[in-house]
PDB file of N, CA and C in Angstrom:
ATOM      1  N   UNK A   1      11.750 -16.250  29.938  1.00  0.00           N
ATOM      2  CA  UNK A   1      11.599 -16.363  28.497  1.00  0.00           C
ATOM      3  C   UNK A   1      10.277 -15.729  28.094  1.00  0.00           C
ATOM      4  N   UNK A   2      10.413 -14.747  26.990  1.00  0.00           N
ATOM      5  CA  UNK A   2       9.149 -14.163  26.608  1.00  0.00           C
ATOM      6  C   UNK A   2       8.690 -14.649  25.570  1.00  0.00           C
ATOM      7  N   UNK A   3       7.196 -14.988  25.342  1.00  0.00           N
ATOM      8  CA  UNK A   3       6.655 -15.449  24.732  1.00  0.00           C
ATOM      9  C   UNK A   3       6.064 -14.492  23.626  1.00  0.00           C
ATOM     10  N   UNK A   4       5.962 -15.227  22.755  1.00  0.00           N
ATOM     11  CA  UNK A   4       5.732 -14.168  21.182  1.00  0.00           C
ATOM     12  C   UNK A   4       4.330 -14.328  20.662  1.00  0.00           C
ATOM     13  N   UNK A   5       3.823 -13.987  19.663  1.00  0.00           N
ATOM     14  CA  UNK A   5       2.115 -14.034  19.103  1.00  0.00           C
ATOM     15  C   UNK A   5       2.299 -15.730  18.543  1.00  0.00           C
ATOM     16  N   UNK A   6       0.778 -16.100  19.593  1.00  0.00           N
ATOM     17  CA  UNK A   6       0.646 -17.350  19.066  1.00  0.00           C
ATOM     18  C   UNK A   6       0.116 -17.366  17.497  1.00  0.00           C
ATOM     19  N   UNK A   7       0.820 -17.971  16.515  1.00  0.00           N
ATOM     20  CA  UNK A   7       1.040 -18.095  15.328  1.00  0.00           C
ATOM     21  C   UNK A   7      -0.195 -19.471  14.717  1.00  0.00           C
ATOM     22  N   UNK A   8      -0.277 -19.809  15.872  1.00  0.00           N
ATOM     23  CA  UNK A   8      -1.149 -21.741  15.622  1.00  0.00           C
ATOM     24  C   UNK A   8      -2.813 -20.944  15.959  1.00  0.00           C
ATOM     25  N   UNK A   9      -2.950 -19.753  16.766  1.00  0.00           N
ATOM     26  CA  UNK A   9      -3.821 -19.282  16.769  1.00  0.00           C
ATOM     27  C   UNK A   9      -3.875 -18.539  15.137  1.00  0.00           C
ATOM     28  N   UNK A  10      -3.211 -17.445  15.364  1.00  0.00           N
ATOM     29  CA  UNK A  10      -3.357 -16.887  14.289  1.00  0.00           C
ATOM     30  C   UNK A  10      -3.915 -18.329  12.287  1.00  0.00           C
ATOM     31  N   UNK A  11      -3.328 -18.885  12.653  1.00  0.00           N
ATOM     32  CA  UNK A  11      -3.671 -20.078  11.384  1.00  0.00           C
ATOM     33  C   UNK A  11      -4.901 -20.503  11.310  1.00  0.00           C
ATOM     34  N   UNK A  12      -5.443 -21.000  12.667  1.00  0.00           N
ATOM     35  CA  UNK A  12      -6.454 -21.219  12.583  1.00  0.00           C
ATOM     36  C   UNK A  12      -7.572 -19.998  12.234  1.00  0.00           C
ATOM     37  N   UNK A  13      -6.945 -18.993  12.896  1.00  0.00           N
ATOM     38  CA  UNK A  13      -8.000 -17.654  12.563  1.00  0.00           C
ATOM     39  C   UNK A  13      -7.758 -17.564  10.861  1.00  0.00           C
ATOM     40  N   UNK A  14      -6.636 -17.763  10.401  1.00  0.00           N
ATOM     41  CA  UNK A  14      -6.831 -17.526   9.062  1.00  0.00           C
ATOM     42  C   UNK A  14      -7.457 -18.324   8.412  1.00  0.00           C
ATOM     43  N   UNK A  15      -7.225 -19.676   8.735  1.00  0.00           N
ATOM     44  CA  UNK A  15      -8.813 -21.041   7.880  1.00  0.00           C
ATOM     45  C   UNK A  15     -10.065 -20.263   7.922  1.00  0.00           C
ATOM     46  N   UNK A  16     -10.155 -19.896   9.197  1.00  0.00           N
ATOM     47  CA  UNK A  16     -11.322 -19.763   9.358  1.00  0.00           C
ATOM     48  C   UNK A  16     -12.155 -18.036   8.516  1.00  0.00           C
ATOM     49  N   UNK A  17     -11.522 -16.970   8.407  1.00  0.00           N
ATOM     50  CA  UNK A  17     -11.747 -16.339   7.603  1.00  0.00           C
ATOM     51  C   UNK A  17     -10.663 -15.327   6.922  1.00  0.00           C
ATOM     52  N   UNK A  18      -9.556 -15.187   7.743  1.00  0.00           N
ATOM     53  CA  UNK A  18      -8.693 -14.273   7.418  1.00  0.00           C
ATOM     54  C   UNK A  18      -8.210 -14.589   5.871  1.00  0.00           C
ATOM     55  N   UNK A  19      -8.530 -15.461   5.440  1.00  0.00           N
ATOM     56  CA  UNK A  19      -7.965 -15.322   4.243  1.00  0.00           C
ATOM     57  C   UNK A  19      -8.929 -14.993   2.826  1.00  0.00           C
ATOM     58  N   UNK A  20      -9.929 -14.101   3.561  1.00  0.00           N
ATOM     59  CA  UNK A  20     -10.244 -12.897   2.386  1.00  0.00           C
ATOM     60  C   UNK A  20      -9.616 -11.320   2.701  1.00  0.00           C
ATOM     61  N   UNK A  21      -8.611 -11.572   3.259  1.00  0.00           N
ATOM     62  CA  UNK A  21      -7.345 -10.433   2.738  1.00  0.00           C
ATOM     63  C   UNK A  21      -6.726 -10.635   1.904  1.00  0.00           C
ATOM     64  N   UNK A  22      -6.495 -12.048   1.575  1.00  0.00           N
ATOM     65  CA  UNK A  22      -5.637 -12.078   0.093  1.00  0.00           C
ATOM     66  C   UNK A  22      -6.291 -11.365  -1.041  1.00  0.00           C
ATOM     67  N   UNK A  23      -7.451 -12.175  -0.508  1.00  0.00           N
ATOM     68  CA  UNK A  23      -8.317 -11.171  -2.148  1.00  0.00           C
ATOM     69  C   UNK A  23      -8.772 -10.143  -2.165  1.00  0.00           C
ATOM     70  N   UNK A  24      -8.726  -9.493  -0.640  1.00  0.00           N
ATOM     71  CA  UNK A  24      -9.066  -8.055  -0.923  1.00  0.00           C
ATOM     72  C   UNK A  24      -8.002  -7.152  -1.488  1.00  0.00           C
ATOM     73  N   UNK A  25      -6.623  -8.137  -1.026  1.00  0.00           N
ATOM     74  CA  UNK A  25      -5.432  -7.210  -1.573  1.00  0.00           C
ATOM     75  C   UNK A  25      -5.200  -7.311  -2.986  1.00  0.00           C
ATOM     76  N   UNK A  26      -5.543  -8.601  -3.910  1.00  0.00           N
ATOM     77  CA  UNK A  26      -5.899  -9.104  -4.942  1.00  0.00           C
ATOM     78  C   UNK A  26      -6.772  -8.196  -5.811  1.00  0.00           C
ATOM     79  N   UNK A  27      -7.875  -7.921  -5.263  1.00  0.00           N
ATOM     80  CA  UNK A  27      -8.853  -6.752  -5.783  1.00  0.00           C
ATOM     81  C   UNK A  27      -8.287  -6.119  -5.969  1.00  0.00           C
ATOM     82  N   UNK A  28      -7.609  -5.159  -4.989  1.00  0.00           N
ATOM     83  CA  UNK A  28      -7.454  -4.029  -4.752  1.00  0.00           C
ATOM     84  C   UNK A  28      -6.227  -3.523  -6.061  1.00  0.00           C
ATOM     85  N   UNK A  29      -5.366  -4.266  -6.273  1.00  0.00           N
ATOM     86  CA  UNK A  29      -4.491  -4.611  -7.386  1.00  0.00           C
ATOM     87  C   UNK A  29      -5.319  -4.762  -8.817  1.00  0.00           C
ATOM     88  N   UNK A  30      -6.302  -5.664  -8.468  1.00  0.00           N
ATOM     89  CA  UNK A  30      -6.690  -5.631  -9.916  1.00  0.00           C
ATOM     90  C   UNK A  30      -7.620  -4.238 -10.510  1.00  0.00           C
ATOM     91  N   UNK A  31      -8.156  -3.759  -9.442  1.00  0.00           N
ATOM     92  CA  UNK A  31      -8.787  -2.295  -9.420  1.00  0.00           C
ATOM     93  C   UNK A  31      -8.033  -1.462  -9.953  1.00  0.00           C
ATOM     94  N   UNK A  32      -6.968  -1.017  -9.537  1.00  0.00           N
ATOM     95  CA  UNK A  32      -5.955  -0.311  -9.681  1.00  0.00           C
ATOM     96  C   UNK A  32      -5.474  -0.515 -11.108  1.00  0.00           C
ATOM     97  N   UNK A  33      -4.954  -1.692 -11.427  1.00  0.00           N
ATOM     98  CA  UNK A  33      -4.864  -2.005 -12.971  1.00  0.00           C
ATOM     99  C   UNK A  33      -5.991  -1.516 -13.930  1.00  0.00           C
ATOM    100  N   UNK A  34      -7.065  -2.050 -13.380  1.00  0.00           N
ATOM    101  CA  UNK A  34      -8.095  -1.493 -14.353  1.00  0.00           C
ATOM    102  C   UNK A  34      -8.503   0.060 -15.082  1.00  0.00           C
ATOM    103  N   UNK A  35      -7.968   0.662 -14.033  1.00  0.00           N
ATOM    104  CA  UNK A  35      -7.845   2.328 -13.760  1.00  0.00           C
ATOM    105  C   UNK A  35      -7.175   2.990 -14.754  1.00  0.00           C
ATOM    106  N   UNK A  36      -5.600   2.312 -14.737  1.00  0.00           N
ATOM    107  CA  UNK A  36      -4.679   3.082 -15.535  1.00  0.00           C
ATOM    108  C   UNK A  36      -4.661   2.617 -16.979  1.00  0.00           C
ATOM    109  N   UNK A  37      -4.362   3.665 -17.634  1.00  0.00           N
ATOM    110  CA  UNK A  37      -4.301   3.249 -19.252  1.00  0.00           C
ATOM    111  C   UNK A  37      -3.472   2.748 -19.884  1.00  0.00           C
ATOM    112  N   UNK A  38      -2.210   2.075 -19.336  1.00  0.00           N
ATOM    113  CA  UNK A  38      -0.979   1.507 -19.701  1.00  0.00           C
ATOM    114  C   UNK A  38      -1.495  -0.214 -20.377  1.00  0.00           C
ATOM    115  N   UNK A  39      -1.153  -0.059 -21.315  1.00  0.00           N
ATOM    116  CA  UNK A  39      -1.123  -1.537 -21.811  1.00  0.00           C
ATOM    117  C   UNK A  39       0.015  -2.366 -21.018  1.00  0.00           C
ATOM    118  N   UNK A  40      -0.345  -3.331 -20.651  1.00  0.00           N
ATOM    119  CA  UNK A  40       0.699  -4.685 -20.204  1.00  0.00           C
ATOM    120  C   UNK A  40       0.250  -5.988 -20.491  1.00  0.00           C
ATOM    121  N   UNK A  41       0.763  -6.965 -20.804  1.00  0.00           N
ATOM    122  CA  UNK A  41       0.371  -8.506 -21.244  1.00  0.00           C
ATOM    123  C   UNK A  41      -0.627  -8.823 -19.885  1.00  0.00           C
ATOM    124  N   UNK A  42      -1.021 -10.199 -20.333  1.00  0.00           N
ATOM    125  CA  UNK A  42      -1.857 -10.709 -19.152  1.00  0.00           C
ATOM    126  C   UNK A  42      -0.978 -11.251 -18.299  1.00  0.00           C
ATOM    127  N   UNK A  43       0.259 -11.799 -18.945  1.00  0.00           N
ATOM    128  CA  UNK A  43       1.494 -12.252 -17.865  1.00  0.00           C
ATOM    129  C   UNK A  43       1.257 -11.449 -16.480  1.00  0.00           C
ATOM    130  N   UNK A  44       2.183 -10.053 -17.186  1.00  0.00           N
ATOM    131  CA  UNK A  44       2.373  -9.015 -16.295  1.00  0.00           C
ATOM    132  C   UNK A  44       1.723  -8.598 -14.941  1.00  0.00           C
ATOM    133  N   UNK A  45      -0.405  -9.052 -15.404  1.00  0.00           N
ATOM    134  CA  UNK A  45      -1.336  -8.810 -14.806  1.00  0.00           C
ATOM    135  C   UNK A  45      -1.465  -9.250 -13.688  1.00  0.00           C
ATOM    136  N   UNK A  46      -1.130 -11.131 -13.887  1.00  0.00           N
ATOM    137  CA  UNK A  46      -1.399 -12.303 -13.370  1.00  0.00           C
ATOM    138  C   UNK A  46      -0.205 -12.023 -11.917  1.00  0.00           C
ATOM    139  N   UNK A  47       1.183 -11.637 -12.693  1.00  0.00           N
ATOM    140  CA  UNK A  47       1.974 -11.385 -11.561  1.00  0.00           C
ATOM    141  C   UNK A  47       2.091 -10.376 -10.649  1.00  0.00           C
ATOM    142  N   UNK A  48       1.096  -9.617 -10.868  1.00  0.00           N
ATOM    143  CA  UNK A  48       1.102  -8.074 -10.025  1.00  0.00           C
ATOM    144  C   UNK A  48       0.117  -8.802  -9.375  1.00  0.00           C
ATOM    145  N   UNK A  49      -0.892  -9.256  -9.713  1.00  0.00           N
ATOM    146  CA  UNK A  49      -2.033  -9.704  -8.859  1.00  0.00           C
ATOM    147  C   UNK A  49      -1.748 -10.747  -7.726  1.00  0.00           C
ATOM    148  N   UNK A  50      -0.771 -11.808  -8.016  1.00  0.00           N
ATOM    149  CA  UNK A  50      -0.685 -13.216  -7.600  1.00  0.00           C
ATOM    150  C   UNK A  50       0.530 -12.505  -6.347  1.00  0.00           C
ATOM    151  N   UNK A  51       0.924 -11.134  -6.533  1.00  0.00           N
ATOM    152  CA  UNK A  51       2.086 -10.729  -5.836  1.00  0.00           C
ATOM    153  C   UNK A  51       1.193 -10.082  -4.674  1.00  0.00           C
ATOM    154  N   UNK A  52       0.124  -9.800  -5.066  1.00  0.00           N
ATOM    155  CA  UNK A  52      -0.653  -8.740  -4.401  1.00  0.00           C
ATOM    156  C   UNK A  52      -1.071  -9.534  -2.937  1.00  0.00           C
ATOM    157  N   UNK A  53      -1.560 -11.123  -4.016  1.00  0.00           N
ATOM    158  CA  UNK A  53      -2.352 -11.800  -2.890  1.00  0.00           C
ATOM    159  C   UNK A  53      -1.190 -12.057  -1.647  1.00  0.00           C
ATOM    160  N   UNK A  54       0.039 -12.196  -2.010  1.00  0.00           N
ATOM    161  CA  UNK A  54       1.089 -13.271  -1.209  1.00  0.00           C
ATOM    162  C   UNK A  54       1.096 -12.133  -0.036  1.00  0.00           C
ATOM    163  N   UNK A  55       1.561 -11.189  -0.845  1.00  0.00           N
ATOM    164  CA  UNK A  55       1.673 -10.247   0.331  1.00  0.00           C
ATOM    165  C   UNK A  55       0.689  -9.393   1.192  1.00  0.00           C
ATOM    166  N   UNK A  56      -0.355  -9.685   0.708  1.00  0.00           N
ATOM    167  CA  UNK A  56      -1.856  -9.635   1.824  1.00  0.00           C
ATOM    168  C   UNK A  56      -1.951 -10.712   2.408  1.00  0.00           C
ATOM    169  N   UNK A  57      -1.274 -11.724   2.413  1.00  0.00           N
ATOM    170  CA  UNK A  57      -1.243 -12.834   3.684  1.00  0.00           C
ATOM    171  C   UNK A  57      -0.231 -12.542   4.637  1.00  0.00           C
ATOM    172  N   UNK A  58       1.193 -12.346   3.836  1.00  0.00           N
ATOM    173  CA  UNK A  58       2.498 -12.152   4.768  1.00  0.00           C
ATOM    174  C   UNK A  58       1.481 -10.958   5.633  1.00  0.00           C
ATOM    175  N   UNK A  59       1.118  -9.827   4.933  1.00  0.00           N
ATOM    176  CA  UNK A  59       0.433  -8.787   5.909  1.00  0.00           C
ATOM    177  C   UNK A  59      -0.379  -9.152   6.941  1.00  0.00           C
ATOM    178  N   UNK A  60      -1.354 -10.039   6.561  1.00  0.00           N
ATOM    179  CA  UNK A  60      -1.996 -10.263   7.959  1.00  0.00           C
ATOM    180  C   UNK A  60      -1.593 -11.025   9.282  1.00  0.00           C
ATOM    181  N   UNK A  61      -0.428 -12.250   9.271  1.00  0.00           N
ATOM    182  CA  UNK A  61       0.426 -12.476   9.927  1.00  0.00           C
ATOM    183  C   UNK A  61       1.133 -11.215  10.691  1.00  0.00           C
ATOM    184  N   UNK A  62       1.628 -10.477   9.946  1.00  0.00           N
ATOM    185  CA  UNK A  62       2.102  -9.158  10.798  1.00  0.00           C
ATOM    186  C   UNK A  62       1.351  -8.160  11.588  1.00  0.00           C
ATOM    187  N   UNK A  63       0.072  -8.145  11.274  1.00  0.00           N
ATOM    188  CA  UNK A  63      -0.756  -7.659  11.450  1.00  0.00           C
ATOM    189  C   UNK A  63      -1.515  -7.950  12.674  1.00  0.00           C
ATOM    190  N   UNK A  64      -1.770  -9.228  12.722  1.00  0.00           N
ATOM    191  CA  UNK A  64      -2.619  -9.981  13.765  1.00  0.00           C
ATOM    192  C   UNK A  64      -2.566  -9.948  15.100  1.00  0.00           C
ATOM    193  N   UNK A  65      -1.110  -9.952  15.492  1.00  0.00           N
ATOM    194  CA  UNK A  65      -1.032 -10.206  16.974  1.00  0.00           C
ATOM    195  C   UNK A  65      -1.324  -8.652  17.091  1.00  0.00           C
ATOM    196  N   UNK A  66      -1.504  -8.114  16.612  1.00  0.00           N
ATOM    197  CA  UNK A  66      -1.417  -5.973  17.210  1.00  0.00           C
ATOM    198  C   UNK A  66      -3.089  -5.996  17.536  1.00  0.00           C
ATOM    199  N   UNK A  67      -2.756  -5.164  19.168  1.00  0.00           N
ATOM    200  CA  UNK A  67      -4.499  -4.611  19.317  1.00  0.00           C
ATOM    201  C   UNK A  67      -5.087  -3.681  18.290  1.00  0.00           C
ATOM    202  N   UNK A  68      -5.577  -3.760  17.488  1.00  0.00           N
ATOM    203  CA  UNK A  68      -5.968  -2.593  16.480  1.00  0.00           C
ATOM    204  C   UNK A  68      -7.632  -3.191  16.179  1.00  0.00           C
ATOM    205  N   UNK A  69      -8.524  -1.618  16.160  1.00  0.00           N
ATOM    206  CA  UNK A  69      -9.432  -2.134  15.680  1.00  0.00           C
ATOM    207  C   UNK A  69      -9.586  -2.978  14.451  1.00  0.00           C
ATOM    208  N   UNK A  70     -10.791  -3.607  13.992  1.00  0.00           N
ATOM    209  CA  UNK A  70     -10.735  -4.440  12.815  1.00  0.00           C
ATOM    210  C   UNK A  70     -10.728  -3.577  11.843  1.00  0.00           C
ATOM    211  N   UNK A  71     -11.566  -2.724  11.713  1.00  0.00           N
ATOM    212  CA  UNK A  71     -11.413  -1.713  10.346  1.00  0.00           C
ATOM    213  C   UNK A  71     -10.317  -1.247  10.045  1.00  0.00           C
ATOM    214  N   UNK A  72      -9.251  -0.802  10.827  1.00  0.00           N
ATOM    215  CA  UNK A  72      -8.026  -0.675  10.861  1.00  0.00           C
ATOM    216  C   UNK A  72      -6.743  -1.723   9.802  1.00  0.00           C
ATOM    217  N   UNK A  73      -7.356  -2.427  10.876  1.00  0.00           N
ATOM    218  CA  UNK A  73      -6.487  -3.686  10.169  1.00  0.00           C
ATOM    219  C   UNK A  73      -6.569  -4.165   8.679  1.00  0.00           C
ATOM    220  N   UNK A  74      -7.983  -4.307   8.307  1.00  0.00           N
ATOM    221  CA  UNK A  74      -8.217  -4.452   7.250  1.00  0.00           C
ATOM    222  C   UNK A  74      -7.976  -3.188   6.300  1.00  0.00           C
ATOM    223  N   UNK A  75      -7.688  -1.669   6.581  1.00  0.00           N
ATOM    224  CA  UNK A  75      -7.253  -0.873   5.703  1.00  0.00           C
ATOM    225  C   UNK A  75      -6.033  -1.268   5.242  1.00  0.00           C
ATOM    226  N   UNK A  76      -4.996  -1.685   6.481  1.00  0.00           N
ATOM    227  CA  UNK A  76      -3.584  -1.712   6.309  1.00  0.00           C
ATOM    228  C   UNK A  76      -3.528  -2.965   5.475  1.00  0.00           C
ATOM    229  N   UNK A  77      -4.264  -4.398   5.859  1.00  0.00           N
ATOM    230  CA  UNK A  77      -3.820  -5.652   4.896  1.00  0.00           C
ATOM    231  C   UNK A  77      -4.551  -4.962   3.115  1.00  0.00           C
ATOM    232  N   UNK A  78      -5.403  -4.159   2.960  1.00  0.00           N
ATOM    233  CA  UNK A  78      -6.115  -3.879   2.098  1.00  0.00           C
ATOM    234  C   UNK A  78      -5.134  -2.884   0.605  1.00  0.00           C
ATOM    235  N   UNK A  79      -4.300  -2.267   1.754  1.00  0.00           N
ATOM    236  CA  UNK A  79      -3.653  -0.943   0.912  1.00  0.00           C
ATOM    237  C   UNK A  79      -2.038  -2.091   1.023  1.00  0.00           C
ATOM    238  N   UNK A  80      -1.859  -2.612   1.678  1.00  0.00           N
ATOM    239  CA  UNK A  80      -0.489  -3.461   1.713  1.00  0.00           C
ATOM    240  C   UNK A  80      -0.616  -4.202   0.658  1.00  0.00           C
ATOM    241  N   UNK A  81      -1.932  -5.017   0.612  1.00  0.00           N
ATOM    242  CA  UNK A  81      -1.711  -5.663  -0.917  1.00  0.00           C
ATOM    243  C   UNK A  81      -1.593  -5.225  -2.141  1.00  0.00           C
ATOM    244  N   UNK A  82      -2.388  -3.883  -2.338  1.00  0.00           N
ATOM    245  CA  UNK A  82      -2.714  -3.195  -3.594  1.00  0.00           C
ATOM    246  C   UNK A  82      -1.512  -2.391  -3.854  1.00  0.00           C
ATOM    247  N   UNK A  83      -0.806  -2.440  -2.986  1.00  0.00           N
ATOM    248  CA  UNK A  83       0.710  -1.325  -3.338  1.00  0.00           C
ATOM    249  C   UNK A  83       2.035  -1.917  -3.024  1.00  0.00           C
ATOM    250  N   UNK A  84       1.613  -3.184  -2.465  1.00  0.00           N
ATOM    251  CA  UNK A  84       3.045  -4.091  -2.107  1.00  0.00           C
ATOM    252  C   UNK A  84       3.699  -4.628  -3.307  1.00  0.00           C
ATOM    253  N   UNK A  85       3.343  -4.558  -4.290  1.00  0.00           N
ATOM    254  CA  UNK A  85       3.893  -4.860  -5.501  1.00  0.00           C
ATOM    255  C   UNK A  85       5.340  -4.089  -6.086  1.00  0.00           C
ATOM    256  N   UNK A  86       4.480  -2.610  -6.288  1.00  0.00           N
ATOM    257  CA  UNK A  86       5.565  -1.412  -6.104  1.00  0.00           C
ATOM    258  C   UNK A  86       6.417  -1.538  -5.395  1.00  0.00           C
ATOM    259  N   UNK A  87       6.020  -1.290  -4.534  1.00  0.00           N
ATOM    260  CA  UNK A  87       6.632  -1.346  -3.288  1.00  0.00           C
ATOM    261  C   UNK A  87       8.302  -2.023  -3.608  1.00  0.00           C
ATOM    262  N   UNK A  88       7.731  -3.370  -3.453  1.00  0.00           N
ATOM    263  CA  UNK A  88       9.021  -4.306  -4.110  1.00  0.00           C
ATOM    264  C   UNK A  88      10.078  -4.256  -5.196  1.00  0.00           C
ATOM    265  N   UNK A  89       9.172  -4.034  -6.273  1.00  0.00           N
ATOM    266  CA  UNK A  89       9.793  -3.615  -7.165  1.00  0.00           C
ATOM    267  C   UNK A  89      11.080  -2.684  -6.947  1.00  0.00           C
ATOM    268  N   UNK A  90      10.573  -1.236  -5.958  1.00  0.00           N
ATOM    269  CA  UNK A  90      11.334  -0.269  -5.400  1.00  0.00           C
ATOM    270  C   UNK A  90      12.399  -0.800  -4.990  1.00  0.00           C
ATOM    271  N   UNK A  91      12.406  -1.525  -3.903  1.00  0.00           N
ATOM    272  CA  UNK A  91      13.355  -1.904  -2.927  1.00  0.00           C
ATOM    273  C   UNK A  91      14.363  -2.504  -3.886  1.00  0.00           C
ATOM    274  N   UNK A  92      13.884  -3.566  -5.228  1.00  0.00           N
ATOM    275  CA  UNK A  92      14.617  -4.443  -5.716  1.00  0.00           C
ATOM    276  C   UNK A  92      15.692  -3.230  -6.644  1.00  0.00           C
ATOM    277  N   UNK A  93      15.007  -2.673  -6.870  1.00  0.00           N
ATOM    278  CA  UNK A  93      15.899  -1.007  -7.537  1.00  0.00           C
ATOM    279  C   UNK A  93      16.651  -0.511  -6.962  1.00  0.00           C
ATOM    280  N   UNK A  94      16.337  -0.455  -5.480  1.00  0.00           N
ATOM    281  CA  UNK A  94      17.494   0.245  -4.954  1.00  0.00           C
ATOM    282  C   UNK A  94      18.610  -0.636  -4.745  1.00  0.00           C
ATOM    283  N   UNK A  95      18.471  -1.904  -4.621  1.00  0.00           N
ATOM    284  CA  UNK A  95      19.350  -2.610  -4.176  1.00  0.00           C
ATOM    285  C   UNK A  95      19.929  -3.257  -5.499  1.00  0.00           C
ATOM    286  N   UNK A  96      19.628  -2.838  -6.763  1.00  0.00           N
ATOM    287  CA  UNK A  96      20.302  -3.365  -7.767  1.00  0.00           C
ATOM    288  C   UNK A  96      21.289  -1.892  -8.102  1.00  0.00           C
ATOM    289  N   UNK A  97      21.107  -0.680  -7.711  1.00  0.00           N
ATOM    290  CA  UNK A  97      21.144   0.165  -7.944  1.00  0.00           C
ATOM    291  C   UNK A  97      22.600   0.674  -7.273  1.00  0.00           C
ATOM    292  N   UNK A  98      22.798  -0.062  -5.971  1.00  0.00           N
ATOM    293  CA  UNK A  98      23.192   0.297  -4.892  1.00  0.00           C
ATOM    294  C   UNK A  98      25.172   0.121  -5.274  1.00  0.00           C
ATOM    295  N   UNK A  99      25.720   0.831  -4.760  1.00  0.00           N
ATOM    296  CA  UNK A  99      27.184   0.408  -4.945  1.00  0.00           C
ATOM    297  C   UNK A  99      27.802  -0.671  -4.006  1.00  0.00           C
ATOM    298  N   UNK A 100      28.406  -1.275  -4.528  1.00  0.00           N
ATOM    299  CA  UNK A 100      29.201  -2.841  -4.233  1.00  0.00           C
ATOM    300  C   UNK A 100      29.359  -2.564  -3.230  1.00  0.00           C
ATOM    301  N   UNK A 101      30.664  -3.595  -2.043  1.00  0.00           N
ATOM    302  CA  UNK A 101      31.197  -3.253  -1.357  1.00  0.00           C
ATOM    303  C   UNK A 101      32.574  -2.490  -1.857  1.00  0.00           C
ATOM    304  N   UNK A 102      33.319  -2.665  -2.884  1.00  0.00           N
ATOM    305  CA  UNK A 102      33.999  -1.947  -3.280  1.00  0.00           C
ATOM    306  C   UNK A 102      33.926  -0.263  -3.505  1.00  0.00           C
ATOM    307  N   UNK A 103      32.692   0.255  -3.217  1.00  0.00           N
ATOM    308  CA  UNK A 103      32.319   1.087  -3.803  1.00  0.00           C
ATOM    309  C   UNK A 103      32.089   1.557  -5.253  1.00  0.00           C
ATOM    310  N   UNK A 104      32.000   0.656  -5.961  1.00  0.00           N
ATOM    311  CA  UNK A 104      31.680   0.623  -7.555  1.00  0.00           C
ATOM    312  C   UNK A 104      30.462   0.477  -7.686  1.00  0.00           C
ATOM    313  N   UNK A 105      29.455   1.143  -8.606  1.00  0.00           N
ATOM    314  CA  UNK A 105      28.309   0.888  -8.783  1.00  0.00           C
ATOM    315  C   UNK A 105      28.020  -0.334  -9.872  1.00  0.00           C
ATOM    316  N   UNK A 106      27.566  -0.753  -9.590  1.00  0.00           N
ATOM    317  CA  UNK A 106      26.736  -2.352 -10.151  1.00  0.00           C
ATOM    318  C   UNK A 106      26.069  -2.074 -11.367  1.00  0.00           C
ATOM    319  N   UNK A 107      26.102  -2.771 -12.395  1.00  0.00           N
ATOM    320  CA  UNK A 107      26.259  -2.663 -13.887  1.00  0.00           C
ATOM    321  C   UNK A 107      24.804  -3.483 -13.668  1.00  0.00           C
ATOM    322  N   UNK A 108      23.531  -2.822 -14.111  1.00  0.00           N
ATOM    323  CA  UNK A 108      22.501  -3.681 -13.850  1.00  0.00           C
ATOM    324  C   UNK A 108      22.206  -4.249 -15.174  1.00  0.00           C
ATOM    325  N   UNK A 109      21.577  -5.317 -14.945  1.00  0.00           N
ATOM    326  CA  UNK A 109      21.238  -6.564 -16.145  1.00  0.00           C
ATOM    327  C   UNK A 109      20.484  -6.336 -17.070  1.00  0.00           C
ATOM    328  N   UNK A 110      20.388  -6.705 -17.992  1.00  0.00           N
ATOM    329  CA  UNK A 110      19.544  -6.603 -19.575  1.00  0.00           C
ATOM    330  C   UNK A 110      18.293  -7.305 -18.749  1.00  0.00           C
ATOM    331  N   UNK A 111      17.395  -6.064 -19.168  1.00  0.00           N
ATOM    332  CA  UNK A 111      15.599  -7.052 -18.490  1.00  0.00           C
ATOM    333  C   UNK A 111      14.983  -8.428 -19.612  1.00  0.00           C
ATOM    334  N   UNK A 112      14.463  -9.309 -19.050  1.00  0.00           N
ATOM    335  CA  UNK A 112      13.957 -10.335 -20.471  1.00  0.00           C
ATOM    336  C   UNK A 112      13.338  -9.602 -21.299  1.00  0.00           C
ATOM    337  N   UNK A 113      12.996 -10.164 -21.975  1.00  0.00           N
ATOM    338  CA  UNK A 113      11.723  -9.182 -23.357  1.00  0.00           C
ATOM    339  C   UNK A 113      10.818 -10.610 -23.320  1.00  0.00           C
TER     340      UNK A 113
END
């Protein structure tokens, strides 16, 4: 039986500091917002940001057990948070996008306002 990345390690490494990747991915999102000239509510803001952080944690979990230098690592949890948003969004497009099993394409939904 093969054994997988200890995870109880990894937790404790994250108490202990890993979890200023959330906010670097957090930053890195809110940087990025700040940049572009598009008006959006603060809603909008709060959820690109709060999306940013989740997935600069899921990232460093994935991240952790790999030999990689630290600077490394922290580029990838750094740019994973600040673009994992998109990212998602994407995927959720293609897959709303995508044809049935019937082969009929999928009538996508009225967005809220």
């Amino acid at each position: 039986m093969t054994t997988g990345p200890d995870y109880e390690a990894a937790i404790q490494d994250f108490k202990r500091g890993g979890w200023i990747t959330a906010l670097f991915g957090g930053a890195g999102m809110l940087a990025r917002l700040l940049v572009t000239d598009e008006a959006h509510p603060a809603l909008w803001w709060t959820r690109r940001i709060l999306a940013s952080v989740i997935i600069g944690v899921l990232s460093y979990f994935a991240v952790w057990p790999l030999e990689l230098a630290g600077i490394y690592k922290s580029v990838i949890l750094t740019f994973s948070g600040m673009a994992g948003p998109e990212l998602i969004d994407w995927v959720i497009r293609q897959f709303q996008n995508a044809p049935d099993l019937n082969g009929t394409k999928r009538k996508s939904k009225a967005k809220r306002r």
